[in-house]
Protein backbone atom coordinates (compact mmCIF):
# COMPACT_ATOMS: atom_id res chain seq x y z
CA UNK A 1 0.00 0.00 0.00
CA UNK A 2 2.68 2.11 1.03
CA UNK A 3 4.75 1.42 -2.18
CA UNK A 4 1.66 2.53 -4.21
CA UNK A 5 1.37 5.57 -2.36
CA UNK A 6 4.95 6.36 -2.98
CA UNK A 7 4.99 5.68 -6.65
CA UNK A 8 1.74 7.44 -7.08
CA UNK A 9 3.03 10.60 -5.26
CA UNK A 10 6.37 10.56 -7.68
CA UNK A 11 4.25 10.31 -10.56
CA UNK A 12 2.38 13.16 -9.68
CA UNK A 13 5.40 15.17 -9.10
CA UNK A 14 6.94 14.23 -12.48
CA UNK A 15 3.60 15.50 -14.29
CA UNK A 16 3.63 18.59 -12.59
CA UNK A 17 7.33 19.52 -13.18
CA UNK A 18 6.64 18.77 -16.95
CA UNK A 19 3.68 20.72 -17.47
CA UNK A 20 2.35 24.57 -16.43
CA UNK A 21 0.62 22.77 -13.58
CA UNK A 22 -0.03 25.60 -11.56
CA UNK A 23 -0.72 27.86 -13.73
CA UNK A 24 -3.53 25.38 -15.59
CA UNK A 25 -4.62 25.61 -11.71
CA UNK A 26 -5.41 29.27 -10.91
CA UNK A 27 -6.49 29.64 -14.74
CA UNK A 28 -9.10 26.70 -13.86
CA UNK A 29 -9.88 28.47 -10.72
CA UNK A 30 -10.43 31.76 -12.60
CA UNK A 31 -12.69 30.28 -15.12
CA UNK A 32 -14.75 28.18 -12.39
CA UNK A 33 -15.39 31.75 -10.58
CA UNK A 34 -16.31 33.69 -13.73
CA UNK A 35 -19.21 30.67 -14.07
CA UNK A 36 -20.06 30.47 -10.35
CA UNK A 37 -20.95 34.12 -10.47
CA UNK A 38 -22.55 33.71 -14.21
CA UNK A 39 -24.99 31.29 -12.95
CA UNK A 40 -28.82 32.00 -13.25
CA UNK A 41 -31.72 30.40 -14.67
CA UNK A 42 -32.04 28.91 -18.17
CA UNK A 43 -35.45 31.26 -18.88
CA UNK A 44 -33.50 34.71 -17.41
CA UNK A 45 -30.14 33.21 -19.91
CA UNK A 46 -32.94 32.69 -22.95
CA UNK A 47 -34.70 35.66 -22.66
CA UNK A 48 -31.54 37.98 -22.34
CA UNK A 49 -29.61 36.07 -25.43
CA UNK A 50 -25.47 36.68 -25.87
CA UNK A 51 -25.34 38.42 -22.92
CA UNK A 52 -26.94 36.04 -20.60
CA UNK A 53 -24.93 33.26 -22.23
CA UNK A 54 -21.22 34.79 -22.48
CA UNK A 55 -20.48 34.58 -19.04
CA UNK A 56 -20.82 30.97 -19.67
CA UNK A 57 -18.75 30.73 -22.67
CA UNK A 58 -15.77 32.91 -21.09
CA UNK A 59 -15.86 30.70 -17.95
CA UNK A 60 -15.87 27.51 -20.01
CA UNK A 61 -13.36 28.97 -22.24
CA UNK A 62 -10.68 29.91 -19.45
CA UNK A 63 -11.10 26.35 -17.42
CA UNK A 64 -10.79 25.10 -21.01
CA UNK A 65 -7.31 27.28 -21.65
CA UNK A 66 -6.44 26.18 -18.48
CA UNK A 67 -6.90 22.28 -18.89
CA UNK A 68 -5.11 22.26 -22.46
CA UNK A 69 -1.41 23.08 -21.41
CA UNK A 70 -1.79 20.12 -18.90
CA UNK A 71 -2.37 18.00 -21.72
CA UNK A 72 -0.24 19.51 -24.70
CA UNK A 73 2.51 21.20 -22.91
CA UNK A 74 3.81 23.22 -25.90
CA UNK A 75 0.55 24.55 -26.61
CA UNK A 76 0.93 26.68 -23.42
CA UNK A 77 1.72 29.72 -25.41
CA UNK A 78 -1.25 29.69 -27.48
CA UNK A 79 -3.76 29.00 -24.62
CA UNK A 80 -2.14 31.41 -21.52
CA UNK A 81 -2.48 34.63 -23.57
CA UNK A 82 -6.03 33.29 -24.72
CA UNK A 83 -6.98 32.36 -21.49
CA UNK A 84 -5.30 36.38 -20.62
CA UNK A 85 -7.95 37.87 -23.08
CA UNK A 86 -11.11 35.57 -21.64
CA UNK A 87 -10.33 37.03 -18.17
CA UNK A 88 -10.28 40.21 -19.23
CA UNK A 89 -13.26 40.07 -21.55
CA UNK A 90 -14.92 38.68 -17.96
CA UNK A 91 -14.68 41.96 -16.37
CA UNK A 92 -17.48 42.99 -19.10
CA UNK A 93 -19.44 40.44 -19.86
CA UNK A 94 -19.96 38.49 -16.52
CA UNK A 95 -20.80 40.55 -13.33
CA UNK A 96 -17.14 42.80 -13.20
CA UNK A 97 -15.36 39.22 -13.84
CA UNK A 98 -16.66 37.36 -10.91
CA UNK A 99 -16.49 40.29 -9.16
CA UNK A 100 -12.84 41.17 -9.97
CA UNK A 101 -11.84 37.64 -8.42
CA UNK A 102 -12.18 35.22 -11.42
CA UNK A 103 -10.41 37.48 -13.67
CA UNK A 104 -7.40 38.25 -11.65
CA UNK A 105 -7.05 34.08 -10.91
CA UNK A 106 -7.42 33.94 -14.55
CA UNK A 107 -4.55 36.67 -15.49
CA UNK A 108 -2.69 35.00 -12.95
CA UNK A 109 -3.07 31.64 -14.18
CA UNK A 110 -2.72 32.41 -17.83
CA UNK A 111 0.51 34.72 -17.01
CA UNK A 112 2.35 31.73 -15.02
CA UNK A 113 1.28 29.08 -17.92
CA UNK A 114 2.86 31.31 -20.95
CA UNK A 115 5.92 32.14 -18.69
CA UNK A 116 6.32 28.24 -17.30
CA UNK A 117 9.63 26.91 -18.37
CA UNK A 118 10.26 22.79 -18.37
CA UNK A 119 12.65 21.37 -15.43
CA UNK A 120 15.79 19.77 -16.69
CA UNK A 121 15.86 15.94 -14.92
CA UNK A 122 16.61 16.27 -10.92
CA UNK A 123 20.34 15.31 -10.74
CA UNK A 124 22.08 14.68 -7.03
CA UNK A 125 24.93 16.63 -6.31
CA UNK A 126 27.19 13.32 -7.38
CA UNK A 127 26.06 13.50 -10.38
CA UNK A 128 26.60 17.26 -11.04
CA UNK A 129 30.69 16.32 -8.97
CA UNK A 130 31.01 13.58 -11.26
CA UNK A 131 30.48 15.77 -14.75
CA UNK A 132 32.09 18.55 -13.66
CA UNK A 133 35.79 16.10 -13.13
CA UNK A 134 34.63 14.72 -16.79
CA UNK A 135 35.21 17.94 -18.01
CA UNK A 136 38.02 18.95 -16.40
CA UNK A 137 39.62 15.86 -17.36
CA UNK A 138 38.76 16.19 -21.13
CA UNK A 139 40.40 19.74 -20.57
CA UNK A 140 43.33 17.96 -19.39
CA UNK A 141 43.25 15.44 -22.09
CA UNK A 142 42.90 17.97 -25.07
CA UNK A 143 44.84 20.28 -23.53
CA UNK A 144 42.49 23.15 -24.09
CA UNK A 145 39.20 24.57 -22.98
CA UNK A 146 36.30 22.53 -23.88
CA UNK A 147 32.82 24.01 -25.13
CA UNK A 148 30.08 23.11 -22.48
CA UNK A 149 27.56 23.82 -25.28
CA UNK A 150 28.80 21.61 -27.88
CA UNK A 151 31.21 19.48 -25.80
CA UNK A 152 34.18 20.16 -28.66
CA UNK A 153 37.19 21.70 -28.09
CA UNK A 154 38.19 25.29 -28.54
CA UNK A 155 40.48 26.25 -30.86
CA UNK A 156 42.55 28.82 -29.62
């Protein structure tokens, strides 16, 4: 049971260092306000037409901009600064963007996705020791500085 637990809790941590997890979050968040404070009956949302119904389609739309980049990672671009344009379009179309709260999650949210960054692979501090005497020794070797980028030597 234990053993599940673990491996369950270090899967969860790999998914959310490879994707804008937190971001995805407080976008979600946003969008779920904007509809909280959206909701009303269907006969008031008929009657009223676009206007009753957009505060539905921007919250939909932001918890939908904010579930993509958990999925497709390098869509996170695409859907943060759409996601940044739904919460603001909330402030006007669905009571002052759940009453200011929805929309800033949602800028929030959208802001941290488009600015999330993937996490090279965890490496102990052996590991980072152990590379760093493999390059001094090819230094030593080749008798020159070696390139970290390319791993060639310099020509000097």
């Amino acid at each position: 049971m234990l053993t599940r637990l673990s491996s369950a809790y270090a899967w969860f941590r790999a998914f959310r260092r490879t994707r804008p997890f937190w971001g995805g979050v407080w976008l979600i968040a946003g969008g779920w306000t904007v509809l909280k404070f959206s909701l009303s009956s269907l006969q008031l949302i008929v009657s009223t037409g676009f206007g009753g119904v957009a505060g539905y389609l921007v919250g939909g739309g932001m918890i939908l901009c904010g579930l993509i980049p958990m999925a497709l990672p390098g869509q996170r671009y695409t859907f943060g600064i759409i996601g940044a344009v739904l919460a603001v379009v909330s402030l006007v179309v669905s009571n002052l963007g759940g009453f200011l709260l929805g929309m800033t999650l949602g800028i929030l949210g959208s802001s941290m996705t488009v600015g999330w960054g993937a996490k090279g692979p965890r490496g102990t501090a052996a590991d980072r020791a152990a590379d760093r005497v493999a390059e001094r020794a090819a230094e030593r070797v080749l008798d020159r500085p070696v390139d970290r980028v390319t791993d060639r030597a310099v020509e000097t």
